[in-house]
C-alpha atoms as a PDB file:
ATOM      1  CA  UNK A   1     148.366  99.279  -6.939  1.00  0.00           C
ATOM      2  CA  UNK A   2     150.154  95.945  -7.094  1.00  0.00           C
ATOM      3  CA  UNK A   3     153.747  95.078  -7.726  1.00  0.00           C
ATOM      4  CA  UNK A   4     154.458  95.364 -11.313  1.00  0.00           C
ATOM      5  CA  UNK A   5     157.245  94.541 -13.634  1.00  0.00           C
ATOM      6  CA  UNK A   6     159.677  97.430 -13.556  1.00  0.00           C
ATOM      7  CA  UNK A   7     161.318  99.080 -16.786  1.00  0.00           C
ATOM      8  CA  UNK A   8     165.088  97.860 -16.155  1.00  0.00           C
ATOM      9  CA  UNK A   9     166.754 101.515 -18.112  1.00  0.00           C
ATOM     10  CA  UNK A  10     164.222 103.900 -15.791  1.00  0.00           C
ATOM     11  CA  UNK A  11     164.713 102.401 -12.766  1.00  0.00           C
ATOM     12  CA  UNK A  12     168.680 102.966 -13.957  1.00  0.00           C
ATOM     13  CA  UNK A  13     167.987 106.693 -14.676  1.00  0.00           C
ATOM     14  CA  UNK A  14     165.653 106.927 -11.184  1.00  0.00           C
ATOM     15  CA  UNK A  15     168.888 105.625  -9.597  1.00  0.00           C
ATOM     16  CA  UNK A  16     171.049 107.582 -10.720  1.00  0.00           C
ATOM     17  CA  UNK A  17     168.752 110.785 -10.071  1.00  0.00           C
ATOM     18  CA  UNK A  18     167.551 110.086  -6.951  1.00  0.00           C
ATOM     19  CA  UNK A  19     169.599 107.616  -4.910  1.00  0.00           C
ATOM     20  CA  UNK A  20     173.376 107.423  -6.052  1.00  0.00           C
ATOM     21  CA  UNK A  21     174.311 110.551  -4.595  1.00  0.00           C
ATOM     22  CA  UNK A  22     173.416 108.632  -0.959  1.00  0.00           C
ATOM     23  CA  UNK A  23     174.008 104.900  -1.836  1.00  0.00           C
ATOM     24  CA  UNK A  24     175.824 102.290  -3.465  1.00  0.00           C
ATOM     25  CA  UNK A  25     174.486  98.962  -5.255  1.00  0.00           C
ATOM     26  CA  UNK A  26     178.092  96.907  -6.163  1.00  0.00           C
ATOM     27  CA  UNK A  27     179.667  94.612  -3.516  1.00  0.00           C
ATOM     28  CA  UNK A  28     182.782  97.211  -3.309  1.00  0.00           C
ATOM     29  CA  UNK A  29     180.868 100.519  -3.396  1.00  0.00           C
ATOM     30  CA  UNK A  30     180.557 100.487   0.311  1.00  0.00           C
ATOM     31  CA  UNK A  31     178.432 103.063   2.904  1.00  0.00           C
ATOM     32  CA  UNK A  32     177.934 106.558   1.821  1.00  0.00           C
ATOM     33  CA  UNK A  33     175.469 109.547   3.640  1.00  0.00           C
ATOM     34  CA  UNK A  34     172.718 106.315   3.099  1.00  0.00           C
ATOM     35  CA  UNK A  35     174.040 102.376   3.553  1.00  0.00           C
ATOM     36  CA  UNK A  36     175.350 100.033   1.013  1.00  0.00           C
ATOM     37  CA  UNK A  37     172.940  98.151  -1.453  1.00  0.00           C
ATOM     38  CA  UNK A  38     174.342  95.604  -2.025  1.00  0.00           C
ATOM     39  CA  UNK A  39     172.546  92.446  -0.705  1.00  0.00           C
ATOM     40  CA  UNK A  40     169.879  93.825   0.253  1.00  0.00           C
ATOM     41  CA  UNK A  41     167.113  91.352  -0.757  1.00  0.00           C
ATOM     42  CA  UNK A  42     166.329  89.255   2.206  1.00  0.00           C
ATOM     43  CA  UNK A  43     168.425  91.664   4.314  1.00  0.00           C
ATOM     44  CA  UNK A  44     166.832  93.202   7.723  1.00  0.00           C
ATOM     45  CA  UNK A  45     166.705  96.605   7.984  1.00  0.00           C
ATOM     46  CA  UNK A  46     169.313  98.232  10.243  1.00  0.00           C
ATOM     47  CA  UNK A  47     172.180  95.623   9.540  1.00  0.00           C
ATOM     48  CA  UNK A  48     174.824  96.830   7.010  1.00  0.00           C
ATOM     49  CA  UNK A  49     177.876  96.613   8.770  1.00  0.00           C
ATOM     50  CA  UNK A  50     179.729 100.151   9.527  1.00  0.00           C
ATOM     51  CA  UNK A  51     176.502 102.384   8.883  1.00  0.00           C
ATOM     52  CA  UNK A  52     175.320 104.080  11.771  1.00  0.00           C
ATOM     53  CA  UNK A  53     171.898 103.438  11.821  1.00  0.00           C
ATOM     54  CA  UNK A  54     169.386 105.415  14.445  1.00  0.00           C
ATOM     55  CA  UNK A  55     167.018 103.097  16.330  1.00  0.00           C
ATOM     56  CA  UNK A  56     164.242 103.025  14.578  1.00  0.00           C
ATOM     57  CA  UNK A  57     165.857 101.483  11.324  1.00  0.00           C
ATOM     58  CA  UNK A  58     167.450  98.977  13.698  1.00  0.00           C
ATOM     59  CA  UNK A  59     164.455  98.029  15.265  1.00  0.00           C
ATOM     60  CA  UNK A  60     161.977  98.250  12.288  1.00  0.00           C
ATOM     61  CA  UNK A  61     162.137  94.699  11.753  1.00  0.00           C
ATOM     62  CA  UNK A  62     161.549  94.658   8.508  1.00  0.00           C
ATOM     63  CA  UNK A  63     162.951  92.109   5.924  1.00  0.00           C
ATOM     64  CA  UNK A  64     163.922  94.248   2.362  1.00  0.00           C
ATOM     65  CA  UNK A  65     161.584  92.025  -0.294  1.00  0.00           C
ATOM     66  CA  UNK A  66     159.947  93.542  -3.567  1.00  0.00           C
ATOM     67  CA  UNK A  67     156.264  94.558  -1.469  1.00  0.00           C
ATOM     68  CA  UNK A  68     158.448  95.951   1.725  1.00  0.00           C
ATOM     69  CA  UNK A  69     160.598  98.424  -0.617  1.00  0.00           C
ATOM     70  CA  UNK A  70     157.218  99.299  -3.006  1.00  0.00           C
ATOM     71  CA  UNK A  71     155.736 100.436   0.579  1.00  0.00           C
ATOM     72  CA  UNK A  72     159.195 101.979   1.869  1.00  0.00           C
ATOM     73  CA  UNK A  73     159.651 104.386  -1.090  1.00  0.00           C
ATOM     74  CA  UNK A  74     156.379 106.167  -1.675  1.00  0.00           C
ATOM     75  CA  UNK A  75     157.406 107.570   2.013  1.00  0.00           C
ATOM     76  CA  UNK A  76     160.073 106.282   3.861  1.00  0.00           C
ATOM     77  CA  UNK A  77     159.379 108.298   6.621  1.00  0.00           C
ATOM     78  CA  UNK A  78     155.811 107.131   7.334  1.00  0.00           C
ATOM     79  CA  UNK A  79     156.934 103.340   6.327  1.00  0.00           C
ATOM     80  CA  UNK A  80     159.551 103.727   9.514  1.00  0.00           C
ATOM     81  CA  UNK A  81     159.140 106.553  11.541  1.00  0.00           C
ATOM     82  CA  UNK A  82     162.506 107.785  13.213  1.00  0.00           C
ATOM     83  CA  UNK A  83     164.375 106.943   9.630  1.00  0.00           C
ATOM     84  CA  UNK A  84     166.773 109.502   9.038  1.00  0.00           C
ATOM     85  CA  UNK A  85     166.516 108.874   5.290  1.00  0.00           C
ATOM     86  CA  UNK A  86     165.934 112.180   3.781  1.00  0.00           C
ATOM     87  CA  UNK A  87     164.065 111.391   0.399  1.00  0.00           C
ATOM     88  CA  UNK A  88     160.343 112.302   0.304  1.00  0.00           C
ATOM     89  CA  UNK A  89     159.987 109.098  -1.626  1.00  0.00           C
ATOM     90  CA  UNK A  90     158.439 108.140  -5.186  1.00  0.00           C
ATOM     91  CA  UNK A  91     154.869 108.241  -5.615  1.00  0.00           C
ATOM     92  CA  UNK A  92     153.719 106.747  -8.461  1.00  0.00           C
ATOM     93  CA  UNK A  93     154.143 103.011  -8.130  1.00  0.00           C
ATOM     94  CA  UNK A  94     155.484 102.889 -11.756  1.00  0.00           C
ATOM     95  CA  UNK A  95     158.377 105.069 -10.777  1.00  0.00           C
ATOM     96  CA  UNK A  96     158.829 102.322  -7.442  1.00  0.00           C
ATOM     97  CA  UNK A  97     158.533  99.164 -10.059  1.00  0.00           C
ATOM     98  CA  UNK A  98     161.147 100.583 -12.273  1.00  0.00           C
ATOM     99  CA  UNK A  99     163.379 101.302  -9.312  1.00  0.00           C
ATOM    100  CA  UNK A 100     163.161  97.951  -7.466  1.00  0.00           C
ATOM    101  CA  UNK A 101     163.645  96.223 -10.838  1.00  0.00           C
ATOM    102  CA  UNK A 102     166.558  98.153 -11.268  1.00  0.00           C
ATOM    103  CA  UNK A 103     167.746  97.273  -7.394  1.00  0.00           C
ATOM    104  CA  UNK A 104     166.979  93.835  -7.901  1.00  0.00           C
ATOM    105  CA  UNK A 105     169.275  93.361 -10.701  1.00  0.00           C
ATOM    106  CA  UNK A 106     172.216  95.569  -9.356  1.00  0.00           C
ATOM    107  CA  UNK A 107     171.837  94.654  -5.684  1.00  0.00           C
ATOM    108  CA  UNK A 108     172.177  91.153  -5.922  1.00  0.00           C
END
């Protein structure tokens, strides 16, 4: 399924489920168990300052764009192999449009 416009207030709710308890998406909220959100549009994997990263993340080489996150979170272990992300990922693609609408917003 393509990229699709994302429902703004569930991708708020899937946040707050499924990611907040790991990450941040303000400029002050800083690292947590996961990195900081902040930025991370046209940000390479493995580069938020002060997270420990393991290899694979830092060598993934991936830039963080709407299609790159759509594929990274229906498995983010398959997407990068090594990840030590643990979240099994969202697999219907309306759950990852509402989520990366919501990121795109509060990450920016």
């Amino acid at each position: 399924m393509a990229k699709a416009e994302g429902d703004l207030k569930k991708g708020a709710n899937l946040f707050k489920t499924r990611c907040a308890q790991c990450h941040t998406t303000d400029a002050k909220g800083g690292n947590k168990t996961g990195p900081a959100l902040h930025g991370l549009f046209g940000r390479q994997t493995g580069s938020v300052a002060g997270y420990a990263y393991t290899d694979a993340n830092k060598q993934a080489g991936v830039t963080w764009d709407e299609k790159s996150l759509f594929e990274y979170l229906e498995n983010p272990k398959k997407y990068i192999p090594g990840t030590k992300m643990a979240f099994g990922g969202l697999k219907k693609p309306k759950d990852r449009n509402d989520l990366i609408a919501f990121l795109k917003k509060e990450c920016s």
